[in-house]
N, C-alpha and C. Protein backbone atom coordinates (compact mmCIF):
# COMPACT_ATOMS: atom_id res chain seq x y z
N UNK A 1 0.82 -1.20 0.00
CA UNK A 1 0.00 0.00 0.00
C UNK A 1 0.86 1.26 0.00
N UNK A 2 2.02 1.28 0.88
CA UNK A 2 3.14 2.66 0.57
C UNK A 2 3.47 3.01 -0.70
N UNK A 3 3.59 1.74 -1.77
CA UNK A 3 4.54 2.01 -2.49
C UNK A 3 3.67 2.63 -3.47
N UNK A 4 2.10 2.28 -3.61
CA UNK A 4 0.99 2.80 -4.11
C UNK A 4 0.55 4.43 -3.64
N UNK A 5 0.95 4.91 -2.31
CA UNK A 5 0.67 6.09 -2.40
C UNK A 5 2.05 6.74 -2.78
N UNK A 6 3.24 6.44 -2.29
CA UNK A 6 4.42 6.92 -2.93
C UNK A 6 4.52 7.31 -4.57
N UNK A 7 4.11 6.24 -5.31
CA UNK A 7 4.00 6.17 -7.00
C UNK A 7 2.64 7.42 -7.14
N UNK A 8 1.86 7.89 -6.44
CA UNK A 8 0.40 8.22 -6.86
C UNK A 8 1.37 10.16 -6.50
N UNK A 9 2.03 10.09 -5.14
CA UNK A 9 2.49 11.25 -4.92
C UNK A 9 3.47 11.72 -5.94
N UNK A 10 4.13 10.87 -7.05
CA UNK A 10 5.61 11.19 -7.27
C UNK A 10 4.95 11.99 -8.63
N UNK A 11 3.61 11.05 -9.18
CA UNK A 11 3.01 11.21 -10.42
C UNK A 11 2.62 12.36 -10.34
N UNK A 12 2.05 12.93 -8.93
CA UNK A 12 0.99 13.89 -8.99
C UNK A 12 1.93 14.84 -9.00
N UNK A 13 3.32 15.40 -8.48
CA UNK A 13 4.03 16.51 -8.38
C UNK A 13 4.86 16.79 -9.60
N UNK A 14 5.10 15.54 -10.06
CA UNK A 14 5.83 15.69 -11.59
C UNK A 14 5.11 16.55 -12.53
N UNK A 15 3.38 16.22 -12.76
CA UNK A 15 3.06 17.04 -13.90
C UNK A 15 2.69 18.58 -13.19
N UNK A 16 2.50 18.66 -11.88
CA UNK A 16 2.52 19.69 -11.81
C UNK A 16 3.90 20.76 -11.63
N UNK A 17 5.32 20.21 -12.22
CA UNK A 17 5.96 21.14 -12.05
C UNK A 17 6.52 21.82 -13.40
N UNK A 18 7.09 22.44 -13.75
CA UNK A 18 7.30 23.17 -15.11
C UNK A 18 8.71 23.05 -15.87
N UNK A 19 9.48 22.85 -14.91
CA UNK A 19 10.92 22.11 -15.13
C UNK A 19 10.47 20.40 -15.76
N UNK A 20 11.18 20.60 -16.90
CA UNK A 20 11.40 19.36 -17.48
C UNK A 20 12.06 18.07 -16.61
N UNK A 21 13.39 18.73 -16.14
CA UNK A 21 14.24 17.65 -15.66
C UNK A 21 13.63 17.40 -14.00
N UNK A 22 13.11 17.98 -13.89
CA UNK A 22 13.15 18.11 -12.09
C UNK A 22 11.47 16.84 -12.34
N UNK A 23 10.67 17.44 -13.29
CA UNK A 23 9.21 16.11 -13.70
C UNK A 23 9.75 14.87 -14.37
N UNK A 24 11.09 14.70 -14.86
CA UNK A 24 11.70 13.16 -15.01
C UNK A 24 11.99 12.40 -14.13
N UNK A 25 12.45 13.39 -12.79
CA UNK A 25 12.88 13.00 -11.57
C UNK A 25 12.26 12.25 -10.85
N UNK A 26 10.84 12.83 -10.89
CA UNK A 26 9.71 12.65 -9.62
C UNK A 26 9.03 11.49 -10.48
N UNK A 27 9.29 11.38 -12.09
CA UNK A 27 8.35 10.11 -12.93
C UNK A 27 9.27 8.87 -12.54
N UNK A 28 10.48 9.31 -12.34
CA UNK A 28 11.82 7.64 -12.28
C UNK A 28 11.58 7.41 -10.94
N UNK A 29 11.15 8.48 -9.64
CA UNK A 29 10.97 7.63 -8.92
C UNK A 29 9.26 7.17 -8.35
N UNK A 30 8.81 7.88 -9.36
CA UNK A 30 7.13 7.01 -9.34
C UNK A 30 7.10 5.71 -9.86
N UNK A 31 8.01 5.67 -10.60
CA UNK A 31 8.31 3.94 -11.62
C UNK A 31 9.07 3.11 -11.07
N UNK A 32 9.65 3.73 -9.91
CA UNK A 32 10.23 2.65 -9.17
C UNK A 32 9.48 2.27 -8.06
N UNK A 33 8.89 3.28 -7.58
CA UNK A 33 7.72 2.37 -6.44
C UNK A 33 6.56 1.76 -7.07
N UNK A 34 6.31 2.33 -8.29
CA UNK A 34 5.20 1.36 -8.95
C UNK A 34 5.50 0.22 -9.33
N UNK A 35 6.58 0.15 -9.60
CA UNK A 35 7.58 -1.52 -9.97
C UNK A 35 7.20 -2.32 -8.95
N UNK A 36 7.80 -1.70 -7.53
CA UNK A 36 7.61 -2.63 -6.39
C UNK A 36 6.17 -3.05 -6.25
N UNK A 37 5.19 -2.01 -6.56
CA UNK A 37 4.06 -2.52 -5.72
C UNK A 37 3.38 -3.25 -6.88
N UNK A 38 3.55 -3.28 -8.17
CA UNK A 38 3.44 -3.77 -9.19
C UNK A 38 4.02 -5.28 -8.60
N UNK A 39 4.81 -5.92 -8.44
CA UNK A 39 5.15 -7.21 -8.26
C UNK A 39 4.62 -7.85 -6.88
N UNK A 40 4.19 -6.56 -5.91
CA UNK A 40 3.45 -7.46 -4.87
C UNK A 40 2.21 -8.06 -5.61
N UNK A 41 1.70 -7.36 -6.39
CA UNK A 41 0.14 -7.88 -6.71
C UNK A 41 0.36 -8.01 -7.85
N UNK A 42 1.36 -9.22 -8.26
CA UNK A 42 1.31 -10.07 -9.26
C UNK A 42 0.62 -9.10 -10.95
N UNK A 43 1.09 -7.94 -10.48
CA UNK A 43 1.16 -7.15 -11.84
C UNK A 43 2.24 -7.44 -12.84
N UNK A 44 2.81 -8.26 -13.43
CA UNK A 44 3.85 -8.39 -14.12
C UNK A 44 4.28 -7.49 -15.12
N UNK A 45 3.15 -7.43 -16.43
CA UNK A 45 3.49 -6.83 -16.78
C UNK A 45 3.90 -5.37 -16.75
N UNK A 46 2.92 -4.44 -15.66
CA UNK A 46 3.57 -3.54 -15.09
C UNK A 46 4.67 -3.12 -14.48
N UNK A 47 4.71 -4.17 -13.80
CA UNK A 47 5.75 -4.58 -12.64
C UNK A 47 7.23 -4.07 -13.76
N UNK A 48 7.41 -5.24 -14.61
CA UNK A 48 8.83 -4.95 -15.66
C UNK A 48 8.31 -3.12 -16.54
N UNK A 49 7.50 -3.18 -16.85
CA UNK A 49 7.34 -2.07 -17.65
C UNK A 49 7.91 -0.73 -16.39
N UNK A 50 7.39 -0.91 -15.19
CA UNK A 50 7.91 0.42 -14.36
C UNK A 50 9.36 0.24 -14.12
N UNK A 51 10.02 -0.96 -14.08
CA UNK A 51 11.21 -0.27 -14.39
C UNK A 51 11.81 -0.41 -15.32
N UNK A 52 11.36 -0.43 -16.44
CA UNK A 52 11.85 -0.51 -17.71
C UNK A 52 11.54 1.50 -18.01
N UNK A 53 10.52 1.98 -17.00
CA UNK A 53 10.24 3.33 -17.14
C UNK A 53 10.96 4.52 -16.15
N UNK A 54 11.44 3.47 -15.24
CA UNK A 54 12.42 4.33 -14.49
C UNK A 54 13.71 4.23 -15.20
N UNK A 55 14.27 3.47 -15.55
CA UNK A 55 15.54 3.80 -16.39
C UNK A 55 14.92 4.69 -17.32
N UNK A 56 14.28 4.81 -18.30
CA UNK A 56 14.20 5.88 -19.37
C UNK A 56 14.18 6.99 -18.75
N UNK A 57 13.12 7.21 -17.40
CA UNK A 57 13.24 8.68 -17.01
C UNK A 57 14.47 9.24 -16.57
N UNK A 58 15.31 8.72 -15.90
CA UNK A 58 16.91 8.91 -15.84
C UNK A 58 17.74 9.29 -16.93
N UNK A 59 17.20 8.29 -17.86
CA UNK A 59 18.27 8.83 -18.90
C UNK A 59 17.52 9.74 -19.78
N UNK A 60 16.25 9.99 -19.79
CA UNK A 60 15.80 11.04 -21.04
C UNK A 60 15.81 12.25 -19.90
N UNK A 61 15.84 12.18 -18.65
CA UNK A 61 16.49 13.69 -17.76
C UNK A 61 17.54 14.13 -18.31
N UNK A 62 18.45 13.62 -18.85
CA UNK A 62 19.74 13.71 -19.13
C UNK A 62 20.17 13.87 -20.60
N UNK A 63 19.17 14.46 -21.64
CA UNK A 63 19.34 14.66 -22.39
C UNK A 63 20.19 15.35 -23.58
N UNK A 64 20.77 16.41 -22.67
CA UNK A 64 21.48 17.39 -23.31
C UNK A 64 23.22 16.49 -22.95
N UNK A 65 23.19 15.31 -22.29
CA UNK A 65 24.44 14.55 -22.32
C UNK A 65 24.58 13.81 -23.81
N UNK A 66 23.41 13.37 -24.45
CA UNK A 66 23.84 12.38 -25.98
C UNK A 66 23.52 13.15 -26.89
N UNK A 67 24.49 12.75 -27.91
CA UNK A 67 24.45 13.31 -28.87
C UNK A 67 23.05 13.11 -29.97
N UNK A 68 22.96 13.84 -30.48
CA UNK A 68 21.48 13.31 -30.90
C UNK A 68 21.22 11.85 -31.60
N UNK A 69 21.63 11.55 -32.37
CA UNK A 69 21.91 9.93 -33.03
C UNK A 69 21.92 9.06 -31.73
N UNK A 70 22.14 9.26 -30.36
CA UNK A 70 22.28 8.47 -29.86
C UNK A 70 21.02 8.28 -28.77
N UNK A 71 20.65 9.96 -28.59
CA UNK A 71 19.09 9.83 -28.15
C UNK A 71 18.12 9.46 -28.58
N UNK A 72 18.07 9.93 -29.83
CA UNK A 72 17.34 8.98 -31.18
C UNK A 72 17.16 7.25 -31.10
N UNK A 73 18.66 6.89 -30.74
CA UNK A 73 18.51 5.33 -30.29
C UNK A 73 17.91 5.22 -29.35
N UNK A 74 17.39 6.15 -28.03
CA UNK A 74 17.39 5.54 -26.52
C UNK A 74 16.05 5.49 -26.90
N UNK A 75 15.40 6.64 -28.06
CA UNK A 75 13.88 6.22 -28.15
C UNK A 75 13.32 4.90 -28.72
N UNK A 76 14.03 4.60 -29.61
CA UNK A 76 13.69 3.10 -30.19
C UNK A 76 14.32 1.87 -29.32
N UNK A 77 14.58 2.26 -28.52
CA UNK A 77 15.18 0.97 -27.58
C UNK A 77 13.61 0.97 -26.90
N UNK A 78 14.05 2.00 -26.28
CA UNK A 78 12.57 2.08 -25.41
C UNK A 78 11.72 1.82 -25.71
N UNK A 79 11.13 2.08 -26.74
CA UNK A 79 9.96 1.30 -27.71
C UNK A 79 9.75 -0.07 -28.09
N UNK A 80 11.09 -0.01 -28.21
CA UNK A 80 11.40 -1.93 -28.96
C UNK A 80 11.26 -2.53 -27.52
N UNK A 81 11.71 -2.52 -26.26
CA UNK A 81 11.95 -2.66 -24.80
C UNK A 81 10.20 -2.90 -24.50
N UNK A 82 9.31 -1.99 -24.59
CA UNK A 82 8.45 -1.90 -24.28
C UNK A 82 7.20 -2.91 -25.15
N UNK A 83 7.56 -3.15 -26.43
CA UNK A 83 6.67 -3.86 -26.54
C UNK A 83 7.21 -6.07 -26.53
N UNK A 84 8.62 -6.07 -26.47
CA UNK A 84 8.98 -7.04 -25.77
C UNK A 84 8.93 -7.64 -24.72
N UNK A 85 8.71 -6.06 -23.67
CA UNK A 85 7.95 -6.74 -22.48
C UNK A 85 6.45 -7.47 -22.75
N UNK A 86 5.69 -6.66 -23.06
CA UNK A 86 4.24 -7.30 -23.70
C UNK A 86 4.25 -8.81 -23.81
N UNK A 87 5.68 -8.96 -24.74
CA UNK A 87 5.28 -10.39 -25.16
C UNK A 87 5.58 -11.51 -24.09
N UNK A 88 7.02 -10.87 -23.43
CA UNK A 88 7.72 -11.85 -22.88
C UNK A 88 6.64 -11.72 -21.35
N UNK A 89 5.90 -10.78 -21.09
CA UNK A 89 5.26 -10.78 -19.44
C UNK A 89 3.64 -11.06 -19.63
N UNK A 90 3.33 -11.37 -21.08
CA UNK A 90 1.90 -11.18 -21.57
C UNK A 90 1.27 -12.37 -20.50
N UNK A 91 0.18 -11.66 -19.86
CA UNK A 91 -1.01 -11.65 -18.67
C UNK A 91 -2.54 -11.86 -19.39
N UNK A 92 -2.37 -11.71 -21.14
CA UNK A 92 -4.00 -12.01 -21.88
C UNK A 92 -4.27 -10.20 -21.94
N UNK A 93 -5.24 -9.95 -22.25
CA UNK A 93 -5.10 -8.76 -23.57
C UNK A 93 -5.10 -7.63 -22.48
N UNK A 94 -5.33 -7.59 -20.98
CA UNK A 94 -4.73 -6.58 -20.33
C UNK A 94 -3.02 -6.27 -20.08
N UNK A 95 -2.98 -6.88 -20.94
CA UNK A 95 -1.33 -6.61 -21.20
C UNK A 95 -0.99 -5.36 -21.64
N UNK A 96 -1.90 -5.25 -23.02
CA UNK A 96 -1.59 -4.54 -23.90
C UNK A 96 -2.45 -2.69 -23.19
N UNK A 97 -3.06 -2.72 -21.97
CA UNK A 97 -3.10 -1.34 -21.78
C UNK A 97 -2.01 -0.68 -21.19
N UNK A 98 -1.10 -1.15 -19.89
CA UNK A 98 0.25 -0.53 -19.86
C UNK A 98 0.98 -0.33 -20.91
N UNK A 99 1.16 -1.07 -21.71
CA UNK A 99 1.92 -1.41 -22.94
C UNK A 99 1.86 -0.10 -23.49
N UNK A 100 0.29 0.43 -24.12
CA UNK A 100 -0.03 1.03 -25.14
C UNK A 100 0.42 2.71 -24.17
N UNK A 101 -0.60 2.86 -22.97
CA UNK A 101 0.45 3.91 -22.04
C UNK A 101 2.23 3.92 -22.12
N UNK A 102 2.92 3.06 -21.89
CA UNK A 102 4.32 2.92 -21.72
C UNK A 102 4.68 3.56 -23.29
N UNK A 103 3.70 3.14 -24.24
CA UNK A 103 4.97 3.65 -26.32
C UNK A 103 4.51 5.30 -25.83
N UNK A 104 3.13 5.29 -25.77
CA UNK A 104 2.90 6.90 -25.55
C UNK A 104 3.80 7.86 -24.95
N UNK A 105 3.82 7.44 -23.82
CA UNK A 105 4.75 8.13 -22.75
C UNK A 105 6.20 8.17 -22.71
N UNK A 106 6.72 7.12 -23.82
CA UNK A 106 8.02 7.22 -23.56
C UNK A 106 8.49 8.46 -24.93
N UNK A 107 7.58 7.98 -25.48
CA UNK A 107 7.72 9.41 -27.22
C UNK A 107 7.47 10.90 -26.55
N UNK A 108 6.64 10.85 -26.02
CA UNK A 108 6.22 12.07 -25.38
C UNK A 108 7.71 12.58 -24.14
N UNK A 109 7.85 11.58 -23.47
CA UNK A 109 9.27 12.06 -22.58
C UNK A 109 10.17 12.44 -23.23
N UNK A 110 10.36 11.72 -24.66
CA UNK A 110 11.61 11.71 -25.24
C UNK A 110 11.96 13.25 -25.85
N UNK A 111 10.60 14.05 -26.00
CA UNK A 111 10.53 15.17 -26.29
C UNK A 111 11.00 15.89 -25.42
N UNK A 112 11.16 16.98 -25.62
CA UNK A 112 11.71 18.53 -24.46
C UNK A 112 10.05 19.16 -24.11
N UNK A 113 9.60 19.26 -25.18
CA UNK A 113 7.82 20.24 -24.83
C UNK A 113 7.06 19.34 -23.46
N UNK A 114 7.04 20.02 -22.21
CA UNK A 114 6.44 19.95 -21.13
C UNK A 114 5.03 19.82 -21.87
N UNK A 115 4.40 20.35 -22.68
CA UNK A 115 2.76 20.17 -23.52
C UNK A 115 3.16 18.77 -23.69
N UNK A 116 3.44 17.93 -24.20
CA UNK A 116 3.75 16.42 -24.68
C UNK A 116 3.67 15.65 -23.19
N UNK A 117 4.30 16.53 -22.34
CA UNK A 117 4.63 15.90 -20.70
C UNK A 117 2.70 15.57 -20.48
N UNK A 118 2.55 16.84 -20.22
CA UNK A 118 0.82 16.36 -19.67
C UNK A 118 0.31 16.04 -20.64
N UNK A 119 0.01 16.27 -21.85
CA UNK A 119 -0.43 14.87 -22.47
C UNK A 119 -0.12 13.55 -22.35
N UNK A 120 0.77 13.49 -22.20
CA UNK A 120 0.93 11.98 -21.91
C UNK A 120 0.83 11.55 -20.66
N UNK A 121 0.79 12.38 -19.47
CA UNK A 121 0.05 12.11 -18.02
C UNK A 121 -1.23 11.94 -18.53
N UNK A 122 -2.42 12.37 -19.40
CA UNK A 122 -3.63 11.84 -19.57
C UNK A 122 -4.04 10.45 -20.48
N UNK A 123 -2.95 10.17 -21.00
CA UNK A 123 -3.02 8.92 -21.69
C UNK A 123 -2.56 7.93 -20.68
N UNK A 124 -1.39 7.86 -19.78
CA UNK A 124 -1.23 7.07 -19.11
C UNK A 124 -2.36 6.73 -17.86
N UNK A 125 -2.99 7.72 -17.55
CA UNK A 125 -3.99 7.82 -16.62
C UNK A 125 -5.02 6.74 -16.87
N UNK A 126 -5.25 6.82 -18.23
CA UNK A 126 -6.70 5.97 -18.91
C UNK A 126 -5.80 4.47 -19.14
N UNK A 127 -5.09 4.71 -19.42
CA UNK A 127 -4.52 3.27 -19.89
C UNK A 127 -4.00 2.50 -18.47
N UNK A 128 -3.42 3.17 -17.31
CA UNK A 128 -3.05 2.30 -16.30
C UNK A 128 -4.25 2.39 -15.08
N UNK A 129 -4.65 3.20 -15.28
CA UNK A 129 -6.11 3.21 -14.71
C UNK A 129 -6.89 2.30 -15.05
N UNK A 130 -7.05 1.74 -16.17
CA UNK A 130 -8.04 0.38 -16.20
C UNK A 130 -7.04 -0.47 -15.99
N UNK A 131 -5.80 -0.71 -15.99
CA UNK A 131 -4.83 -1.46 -15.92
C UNK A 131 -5.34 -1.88 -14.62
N UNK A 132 -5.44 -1.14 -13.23
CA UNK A 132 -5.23 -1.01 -12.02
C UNK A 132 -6.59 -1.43 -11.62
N UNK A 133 -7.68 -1.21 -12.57
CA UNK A 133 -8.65 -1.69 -11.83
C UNK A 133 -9.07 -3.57 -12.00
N UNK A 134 -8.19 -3.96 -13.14
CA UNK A 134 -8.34 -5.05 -13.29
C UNK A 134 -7.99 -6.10 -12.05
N UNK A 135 -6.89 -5.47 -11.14
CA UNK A 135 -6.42 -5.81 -10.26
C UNK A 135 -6.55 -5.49 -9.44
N UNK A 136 -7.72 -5.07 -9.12
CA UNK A 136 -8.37 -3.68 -7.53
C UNK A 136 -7.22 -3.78 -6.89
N UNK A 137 -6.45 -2.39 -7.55
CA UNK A 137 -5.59 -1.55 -6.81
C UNK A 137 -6.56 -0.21 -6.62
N UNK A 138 -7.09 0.29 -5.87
CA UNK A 138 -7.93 1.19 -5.38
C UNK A 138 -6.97 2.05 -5.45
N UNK A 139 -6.33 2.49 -4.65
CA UNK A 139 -5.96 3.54 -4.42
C UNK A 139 -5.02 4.32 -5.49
N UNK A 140 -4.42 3.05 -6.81
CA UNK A 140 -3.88 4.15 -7.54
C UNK A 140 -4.91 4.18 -8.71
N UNK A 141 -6.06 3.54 -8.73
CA UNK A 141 -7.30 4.05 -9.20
C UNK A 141 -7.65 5.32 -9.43
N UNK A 142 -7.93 5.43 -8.22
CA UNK A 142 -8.32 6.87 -7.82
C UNK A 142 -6.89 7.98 -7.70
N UNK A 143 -5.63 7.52 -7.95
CA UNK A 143 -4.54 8.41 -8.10
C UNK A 143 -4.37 8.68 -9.56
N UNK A 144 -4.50 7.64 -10.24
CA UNK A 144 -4.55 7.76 -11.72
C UNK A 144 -6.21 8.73 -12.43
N UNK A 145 -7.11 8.56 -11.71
CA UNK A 145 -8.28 9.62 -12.03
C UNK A 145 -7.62 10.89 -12.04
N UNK A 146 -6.79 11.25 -10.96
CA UNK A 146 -7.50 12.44 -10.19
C UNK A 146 -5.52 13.33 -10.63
N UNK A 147 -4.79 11.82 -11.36
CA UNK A 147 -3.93 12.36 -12.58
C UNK A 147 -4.66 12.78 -13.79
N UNK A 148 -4.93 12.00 -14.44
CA UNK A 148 -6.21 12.56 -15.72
C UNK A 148 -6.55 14.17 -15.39
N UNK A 149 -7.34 14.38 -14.22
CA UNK A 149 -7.70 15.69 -13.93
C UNK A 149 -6.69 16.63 -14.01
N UNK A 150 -5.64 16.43 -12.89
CA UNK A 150 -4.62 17.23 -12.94
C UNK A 150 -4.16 17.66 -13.89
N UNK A 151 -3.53 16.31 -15.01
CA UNK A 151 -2.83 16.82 -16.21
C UNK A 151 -3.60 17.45 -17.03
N UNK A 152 -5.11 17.22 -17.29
CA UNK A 152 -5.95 18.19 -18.64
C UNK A 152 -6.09 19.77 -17.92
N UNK A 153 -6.19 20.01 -16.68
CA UNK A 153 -6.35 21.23 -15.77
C UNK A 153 -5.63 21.60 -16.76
N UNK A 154 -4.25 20.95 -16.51
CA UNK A 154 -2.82 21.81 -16.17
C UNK A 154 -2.21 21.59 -17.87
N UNK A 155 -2.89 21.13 -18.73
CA UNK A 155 -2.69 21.07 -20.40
C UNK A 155 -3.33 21.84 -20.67
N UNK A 156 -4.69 22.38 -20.02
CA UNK A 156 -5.75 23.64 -20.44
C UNK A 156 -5.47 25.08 -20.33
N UNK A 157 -4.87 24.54 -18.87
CA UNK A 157 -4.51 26.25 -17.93
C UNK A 157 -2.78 26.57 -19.13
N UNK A 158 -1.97 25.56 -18.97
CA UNK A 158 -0.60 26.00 -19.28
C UNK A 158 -0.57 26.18 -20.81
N UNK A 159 -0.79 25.05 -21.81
CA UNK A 159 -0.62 24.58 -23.04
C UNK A 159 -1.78 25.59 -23.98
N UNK A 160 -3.21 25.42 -23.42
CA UNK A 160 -3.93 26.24 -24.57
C UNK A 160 -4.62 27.41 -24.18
N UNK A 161 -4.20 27.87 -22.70
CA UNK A 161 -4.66 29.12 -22.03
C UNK A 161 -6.08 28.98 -21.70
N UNK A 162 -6.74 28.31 -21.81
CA UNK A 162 -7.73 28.09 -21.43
C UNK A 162 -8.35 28.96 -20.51
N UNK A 163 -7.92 28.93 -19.52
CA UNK A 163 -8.21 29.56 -18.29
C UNK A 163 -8.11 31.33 -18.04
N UNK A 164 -7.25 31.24 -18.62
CA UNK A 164 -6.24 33.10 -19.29
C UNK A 164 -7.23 33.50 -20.22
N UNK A 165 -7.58 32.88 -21.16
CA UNK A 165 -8.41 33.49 -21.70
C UNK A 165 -9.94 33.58 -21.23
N UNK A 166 -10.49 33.19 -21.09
CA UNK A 166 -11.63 33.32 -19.83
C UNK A 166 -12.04 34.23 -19.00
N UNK A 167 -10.20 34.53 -17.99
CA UNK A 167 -10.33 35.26 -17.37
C UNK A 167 -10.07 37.08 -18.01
N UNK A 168 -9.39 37.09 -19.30
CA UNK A 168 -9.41 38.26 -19.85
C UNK A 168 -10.53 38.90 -20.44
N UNK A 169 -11.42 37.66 -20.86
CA UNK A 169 -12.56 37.41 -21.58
C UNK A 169 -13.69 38.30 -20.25
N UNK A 170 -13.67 37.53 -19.62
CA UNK A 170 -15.04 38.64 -17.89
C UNK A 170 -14.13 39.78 -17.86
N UNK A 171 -13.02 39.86 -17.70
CA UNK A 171 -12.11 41.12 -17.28
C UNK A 171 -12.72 42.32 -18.48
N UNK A 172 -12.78 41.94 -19.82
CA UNK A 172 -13.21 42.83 -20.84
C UNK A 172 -14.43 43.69 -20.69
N UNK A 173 -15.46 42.37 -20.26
CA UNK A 173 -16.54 42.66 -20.30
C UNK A 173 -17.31 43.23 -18.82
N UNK A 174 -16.34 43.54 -18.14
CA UNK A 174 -16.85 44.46 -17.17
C UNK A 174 -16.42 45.31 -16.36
């Protein structure tokens, strides 16, 4: 149960911060307590996929260290990595919703645009969110919802102004 609110806390502060490297930080170590609590409850395929997702967040923090040809590789590893797990940890067709979260999220990390960041906090949300309920994990159920929320807030408010405009919008008109 710690390692479930630990992973739910690491998720929730990552998309809300604005620094790139400092939200890789808080995702490598949400993927490492989700690993753990992933293998208490016979989540496998999660289980390998979170730390197959904490190494990437380490090394795609660290971006401005490879040369590009070689970051370029870390994305197709990761990809190729990710759907090998699928095969080699396949659990029957709830396999394939971490899976399909994990290609999303790792393209989206691999990017620099923080907009790509919370998008892909709302894809992972839906995809490990039913993941989680297959296995009544409750509590990152409801951590993965109430990610969904967070990240579209915070893709609305930051990415398409949503909110800014709204508020300039009443400000005009009175």
């Amino acid at each position: 149960m710690i390692f479930s609110v630990l992973t739910f806390i690491m998720l929730f502060l990552s998309v809300c911060v604005k620094s790139r490297s400092i939200s890789l930080n808080l995702q490598s170590l949400s993927c490492l307590f989700e690993s753990i609590f992933d293998f208490t409850i016979g989540a496998l395929t999660g289980a390998v996929l979170s730390f197959i997702n904490f190494i990437r967040s380490l090394l795609f923090c660290h971006k401005n260290k490879f040369n590009k040809d070689l970051y370029f590789f870390l994305l197709v590893f990761f990809e190729f990595l990710v759907c090998v797990n699928c095969i080699l940890t396949w659990q029957g067709m709830i396999s394939f919703l971490p899976t399909i979260g994990s290609i999303i999220r790792v393209y989206c990390l691999w990017q620099s645009d923080m907009k790509l960041v919370r998008l892909s906090g709302m894809s992972t949300a839906i995809t490990y969110g039913l993941y989680y309920a297959c296995f009544d994990a409750t509590f990152l159920i409801l951590g993965y919802i109430l990610l969904f929320v967070i990240s579209a807030f915070s893709f609305l408010e930051k990415d398409l102004k949503v909110f800014e405009f709204n508020r300039l919008h009443l400000n005009k008109n009175n």
